[in-house]
N, C-alpha and C. Protein backbone atom coordinates (compact mmCIF):
# COMPACT_ATOMS: atom_id res chain seq x y z
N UNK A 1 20.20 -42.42 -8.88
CA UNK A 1 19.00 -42.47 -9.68
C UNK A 1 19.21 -41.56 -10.89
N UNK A 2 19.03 -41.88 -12.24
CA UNK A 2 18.52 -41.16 -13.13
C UNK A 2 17.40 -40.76 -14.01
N UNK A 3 17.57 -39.63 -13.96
CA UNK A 3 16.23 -38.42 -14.26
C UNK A 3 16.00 -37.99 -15.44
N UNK A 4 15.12 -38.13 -16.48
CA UNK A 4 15.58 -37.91 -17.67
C UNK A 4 14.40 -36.82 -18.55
N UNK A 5 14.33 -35.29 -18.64
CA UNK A 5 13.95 -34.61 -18.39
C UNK A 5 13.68 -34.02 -20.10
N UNK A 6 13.03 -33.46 -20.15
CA UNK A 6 12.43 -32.83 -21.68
C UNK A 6 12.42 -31.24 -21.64
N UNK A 7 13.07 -30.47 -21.54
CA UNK A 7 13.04 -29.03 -21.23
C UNK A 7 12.96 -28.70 -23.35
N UNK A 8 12.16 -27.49 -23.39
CA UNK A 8 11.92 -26.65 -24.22
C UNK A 8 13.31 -26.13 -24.82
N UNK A 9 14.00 -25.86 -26.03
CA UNK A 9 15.28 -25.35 -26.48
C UNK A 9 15.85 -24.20 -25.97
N UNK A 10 14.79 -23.25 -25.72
CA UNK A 10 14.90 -22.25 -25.10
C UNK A 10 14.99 -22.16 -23.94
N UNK A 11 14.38 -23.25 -22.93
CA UNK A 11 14.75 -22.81 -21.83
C UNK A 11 15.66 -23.56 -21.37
N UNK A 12 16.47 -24.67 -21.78
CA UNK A 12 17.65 -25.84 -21.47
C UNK A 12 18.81 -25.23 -20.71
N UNK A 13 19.48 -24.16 -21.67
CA UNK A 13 20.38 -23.47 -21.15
C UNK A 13 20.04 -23.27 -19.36
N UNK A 14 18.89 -22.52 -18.79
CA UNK A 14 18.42 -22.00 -18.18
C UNK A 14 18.54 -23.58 -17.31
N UNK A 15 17.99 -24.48 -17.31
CA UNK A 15 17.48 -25.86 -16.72
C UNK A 15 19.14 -26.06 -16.31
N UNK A 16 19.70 -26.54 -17.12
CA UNK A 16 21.21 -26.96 -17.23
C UNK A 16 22.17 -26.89 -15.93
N UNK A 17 22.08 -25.51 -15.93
CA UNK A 17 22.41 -23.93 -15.21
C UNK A 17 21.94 -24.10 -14.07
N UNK A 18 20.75 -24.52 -13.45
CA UNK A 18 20.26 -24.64 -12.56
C UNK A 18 20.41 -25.69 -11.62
N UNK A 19 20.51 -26.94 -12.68
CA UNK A 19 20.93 -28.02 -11.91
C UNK A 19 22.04 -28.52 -11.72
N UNK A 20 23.15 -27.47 -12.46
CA UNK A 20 24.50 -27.56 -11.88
C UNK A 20 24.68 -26.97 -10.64
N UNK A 21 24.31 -26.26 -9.96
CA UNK A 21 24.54 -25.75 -9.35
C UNK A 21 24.14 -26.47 -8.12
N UNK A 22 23.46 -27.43 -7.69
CA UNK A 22 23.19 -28.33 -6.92
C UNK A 22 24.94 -29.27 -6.93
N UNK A 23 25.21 -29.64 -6.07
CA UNK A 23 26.38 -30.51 -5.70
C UNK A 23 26.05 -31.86 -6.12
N UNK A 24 25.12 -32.32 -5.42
CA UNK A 24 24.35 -33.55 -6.12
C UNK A 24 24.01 -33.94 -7.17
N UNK A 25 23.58 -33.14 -7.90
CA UNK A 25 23.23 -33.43 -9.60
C UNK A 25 24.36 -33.23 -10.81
N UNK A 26 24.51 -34.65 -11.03
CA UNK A 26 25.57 -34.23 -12.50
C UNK A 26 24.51 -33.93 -13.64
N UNK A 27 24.31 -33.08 -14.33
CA UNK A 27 23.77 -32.54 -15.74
C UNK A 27 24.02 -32.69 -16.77
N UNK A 28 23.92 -33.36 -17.84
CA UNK A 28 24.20 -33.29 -18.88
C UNK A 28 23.18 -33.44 -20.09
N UNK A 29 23.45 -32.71 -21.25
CA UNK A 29 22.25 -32.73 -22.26
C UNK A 29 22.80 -34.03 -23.37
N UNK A 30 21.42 -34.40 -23.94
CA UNK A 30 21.74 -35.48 -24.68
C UNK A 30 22.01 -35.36 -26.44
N UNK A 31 23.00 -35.84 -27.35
CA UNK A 31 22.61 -35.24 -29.00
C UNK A 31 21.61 -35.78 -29.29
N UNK A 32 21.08 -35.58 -30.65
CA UNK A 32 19.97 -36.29 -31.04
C UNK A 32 20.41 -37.99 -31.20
N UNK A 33 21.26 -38.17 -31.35
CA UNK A 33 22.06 -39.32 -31.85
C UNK A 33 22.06 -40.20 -30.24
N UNK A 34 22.28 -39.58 -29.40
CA UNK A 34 22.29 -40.20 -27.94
C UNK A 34 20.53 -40.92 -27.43
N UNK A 35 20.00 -39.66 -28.21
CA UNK A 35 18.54 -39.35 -27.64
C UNK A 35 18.04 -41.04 -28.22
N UNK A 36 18.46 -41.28 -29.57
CA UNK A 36 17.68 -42.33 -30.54
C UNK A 36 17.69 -43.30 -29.92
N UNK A 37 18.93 -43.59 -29.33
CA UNK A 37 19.79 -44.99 -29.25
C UNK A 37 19.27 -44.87 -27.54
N UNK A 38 18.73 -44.01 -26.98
CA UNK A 38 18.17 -44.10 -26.02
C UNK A 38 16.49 -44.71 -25.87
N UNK A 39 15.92 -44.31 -26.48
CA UNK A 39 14.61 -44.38 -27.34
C UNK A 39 14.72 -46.08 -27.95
N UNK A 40 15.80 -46.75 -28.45
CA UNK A 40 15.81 -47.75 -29.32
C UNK A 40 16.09 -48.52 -27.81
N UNK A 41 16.80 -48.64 -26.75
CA UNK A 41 17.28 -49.50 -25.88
C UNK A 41 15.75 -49.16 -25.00
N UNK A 42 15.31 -48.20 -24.88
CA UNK A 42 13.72 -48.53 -24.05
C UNK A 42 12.69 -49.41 -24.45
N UNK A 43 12.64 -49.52 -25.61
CA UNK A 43 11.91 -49.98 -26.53
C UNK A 43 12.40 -51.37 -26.42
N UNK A 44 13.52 -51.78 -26.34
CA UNK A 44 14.22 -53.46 -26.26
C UNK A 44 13.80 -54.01 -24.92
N UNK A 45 14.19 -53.10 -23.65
CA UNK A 45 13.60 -53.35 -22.87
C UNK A 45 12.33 -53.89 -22.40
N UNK A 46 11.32 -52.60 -23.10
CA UNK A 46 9.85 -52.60 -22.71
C UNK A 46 9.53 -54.23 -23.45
N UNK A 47 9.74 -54.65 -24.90
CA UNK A 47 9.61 -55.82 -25.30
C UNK A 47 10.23 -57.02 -24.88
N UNK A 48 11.45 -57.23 -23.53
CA UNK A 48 11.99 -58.01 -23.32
C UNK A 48 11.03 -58.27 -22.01
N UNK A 49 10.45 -57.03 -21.47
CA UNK A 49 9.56 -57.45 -19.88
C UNK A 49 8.31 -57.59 -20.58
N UNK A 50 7.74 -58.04 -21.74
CA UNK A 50 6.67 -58.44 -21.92
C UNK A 50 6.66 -59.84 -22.54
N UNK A 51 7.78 -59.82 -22.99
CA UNK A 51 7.97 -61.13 -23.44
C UNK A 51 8.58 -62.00 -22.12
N UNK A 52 8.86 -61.73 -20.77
CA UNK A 52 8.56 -62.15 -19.57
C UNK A 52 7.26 -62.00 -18.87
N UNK A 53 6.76 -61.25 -18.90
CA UNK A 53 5.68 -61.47 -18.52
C UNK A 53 4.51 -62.60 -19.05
N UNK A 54 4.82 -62.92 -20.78
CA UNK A 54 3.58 -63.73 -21.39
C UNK A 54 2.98 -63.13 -22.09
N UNK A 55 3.15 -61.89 -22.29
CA UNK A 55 2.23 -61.03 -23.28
C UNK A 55 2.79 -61.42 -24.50
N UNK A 56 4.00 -61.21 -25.05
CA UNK A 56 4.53 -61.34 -26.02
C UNK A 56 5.25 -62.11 -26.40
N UNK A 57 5.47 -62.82 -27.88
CA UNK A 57 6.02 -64.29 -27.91
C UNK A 57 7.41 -63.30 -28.70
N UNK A 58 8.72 -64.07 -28.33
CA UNK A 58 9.87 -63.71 -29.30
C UNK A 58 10.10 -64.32 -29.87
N UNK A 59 11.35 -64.39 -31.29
CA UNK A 59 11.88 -65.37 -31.95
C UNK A 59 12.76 -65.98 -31.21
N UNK A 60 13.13 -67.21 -31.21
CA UNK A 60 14.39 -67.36 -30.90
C UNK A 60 15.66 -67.37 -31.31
N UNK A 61 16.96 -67.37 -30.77
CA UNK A 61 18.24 -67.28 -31.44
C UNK A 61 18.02 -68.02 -32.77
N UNK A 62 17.76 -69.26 -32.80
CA UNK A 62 17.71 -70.18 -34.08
C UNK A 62 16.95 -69.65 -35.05
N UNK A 63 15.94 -69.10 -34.99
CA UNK A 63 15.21 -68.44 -35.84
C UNK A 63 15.24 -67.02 -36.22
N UNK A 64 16.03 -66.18 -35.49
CA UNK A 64 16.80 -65.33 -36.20
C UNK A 64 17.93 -65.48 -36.96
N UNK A 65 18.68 -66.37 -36.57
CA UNK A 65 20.05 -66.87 -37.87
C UNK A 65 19.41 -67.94 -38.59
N UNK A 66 18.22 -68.57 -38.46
CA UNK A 66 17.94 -68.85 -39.81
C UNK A 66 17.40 -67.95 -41.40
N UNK A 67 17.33 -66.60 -40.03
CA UNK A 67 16.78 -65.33 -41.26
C UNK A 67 18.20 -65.23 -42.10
N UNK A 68 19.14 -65.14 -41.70
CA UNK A 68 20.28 -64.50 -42.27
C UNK A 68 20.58 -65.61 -43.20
């Protein structure tokens, strides 16, 4: 399972540190650059299970390469 956690700048170090030390938990912090592209693939997601569900209509393939 992954856990994806918001600690304060100041106290990260401290968080980090802590949960290495567990055997079980691999730790690692994210760049901002990781963070985005994390943020941008939730977001694809969240609009791909609504556009299964019926809430939301998408384009289709054809109508996105007719944009281009």
């Amino acid at each position: 399972m992954t856990i994806l956690l918001q600690v304060k700048d100041q106290e990260a170090d401290f968080v980090l540190n802590l949960l290495s030390r567990f055997p079980f938990v691999k730790a690692q912090s994210l760049t901002p650059q990781k963070l985005k592209n994390l943020k941008h693939f939730q977001s694809s997601v969240q609009e791909v299970e609504n556009h299964l569900s019926g809430k939301k209509s998408l384009k289709s393939a054809k109508d996105l390469l007719g944009e281009l």
